[in-house]
C-alpha atoms as a PDB file:
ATOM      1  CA  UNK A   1     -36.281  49.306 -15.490  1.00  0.00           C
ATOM      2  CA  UNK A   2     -33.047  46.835 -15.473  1.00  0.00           C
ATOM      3  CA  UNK A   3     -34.521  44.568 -12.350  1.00  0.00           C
ATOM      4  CA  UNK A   4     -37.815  44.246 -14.133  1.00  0.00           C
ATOM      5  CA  UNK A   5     -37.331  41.086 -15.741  1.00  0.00           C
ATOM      6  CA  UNK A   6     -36.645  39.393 -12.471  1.00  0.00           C
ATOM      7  CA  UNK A   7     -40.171  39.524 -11.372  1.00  0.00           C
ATOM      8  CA  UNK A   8     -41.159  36.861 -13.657  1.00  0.00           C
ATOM      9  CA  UNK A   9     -40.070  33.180 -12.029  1.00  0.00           C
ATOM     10  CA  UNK A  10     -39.932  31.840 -15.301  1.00  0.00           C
ATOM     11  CA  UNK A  11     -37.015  33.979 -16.504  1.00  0.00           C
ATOM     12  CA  UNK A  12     -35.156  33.444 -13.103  1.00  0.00           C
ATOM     13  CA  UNK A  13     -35.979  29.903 -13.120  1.00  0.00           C
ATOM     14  CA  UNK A  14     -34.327  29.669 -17.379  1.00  0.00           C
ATOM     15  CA  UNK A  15     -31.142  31.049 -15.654  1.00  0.00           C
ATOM     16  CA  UNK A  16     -31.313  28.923 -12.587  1.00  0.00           C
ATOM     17  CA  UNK A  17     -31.361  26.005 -15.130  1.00  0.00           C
ATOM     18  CA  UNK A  18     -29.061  27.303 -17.478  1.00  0.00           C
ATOM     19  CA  UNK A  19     -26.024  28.081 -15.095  1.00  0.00           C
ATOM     20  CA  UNK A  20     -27.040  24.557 -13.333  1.00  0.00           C
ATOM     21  CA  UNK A  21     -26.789  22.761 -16.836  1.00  0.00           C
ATOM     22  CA  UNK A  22     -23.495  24.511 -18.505  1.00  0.00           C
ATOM     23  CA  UNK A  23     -21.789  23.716 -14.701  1.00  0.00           C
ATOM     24  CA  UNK A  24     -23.052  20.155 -15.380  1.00  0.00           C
ATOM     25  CA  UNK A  25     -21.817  19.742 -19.011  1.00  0.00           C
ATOM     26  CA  UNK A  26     -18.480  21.396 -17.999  1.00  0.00           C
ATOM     27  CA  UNK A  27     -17.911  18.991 -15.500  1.00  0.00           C
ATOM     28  CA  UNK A  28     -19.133  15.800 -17.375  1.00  0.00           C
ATOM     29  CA  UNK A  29     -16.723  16.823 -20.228  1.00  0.00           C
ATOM     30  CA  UNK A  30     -13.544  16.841 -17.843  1.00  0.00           C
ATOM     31  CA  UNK A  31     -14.231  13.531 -16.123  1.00  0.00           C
ATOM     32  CA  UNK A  32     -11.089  11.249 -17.376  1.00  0.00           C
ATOM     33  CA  UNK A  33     -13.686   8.252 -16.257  1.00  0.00           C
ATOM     34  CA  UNK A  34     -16.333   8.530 -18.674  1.00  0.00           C
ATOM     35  CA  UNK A  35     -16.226   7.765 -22.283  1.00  0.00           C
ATOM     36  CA  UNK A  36     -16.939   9.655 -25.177  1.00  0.00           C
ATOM     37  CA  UNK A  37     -20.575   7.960 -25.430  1.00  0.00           C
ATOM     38  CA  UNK A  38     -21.067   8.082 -21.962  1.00  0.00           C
ATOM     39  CA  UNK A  39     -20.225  12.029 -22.230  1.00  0.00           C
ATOM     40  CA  UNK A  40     -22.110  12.499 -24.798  1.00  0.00           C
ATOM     41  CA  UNK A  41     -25.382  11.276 -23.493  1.00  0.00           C
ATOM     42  CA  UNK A  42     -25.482  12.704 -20.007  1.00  0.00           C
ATOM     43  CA  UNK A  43     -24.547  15.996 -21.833  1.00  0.00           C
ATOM     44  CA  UNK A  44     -28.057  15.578 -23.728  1.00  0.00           C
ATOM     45  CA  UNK A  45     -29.932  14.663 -20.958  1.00  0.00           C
ATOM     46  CA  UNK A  46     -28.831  17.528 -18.865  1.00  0.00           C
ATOM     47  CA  UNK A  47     -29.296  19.925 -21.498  1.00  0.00           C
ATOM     48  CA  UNK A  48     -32.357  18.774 -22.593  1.00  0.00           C
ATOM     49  CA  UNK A  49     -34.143  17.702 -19.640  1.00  0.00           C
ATOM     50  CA  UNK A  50     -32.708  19.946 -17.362  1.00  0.00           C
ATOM     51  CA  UNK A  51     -34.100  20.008 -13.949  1.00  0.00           C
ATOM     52  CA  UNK A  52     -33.910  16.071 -14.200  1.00  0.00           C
ATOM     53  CA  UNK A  53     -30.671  15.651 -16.230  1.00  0.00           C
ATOM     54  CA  UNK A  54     -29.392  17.948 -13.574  1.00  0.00           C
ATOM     55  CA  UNK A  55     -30.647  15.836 -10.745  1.00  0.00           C
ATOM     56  CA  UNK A  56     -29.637  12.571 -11.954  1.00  0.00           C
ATOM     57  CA  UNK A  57     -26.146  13.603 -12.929  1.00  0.00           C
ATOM     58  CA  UNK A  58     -25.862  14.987  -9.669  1.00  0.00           C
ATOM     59  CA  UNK A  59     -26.948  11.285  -7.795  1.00  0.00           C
ATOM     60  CA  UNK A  60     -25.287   9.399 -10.149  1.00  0.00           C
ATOM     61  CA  UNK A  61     -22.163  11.473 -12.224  1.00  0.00           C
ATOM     62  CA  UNK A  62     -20.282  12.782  -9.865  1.00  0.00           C
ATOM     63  CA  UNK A  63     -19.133   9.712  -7.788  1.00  0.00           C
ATOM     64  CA  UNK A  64     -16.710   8.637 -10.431  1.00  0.00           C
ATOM     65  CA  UNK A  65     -14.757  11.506  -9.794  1.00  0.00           C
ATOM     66  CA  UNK A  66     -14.922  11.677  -5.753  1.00  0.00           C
ATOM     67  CA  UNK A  67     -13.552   7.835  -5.660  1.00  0.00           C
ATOM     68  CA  UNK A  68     -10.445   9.302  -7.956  1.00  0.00           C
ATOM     69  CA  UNK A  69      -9.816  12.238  -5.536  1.00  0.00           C
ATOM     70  CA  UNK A  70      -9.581  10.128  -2.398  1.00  0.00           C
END
């Protein structure tokens, strides 16, 4: 009865995108980099294009903060 909704991709899939997205925003909302416009929109394009928002944050976001570290 409790692992029932898991056989449905679509659910799975929602939560795939979901954790993916909030680990996303978290992450765009500490960089020291970005501004607060810049923040703002890549927050709303991963949240509401997620699979894609994801995707280009991912290829694009995140090397801001990897110059910083090293």
């Amino acid at each position: 009865m409790f692992g029932m909704e898991w056989n449905n991709g679509f659910t799975f899939g929602f939560l795939f995108a979901l954790v993916l997205g909030l680990w996303a925003v978290i992450n765009i909302l500490q960089n020291d980099r970005t501004g607060p416009f810049g923040k703002a929109v890549w927050s709303v394009l991963v949240m509401f294009v997620p699979f894609f928002g994801f995707g280009a944050w991912l290829l694009l976001g995140p090397k801001a903060t990897k110059n910083r570290i090293g």
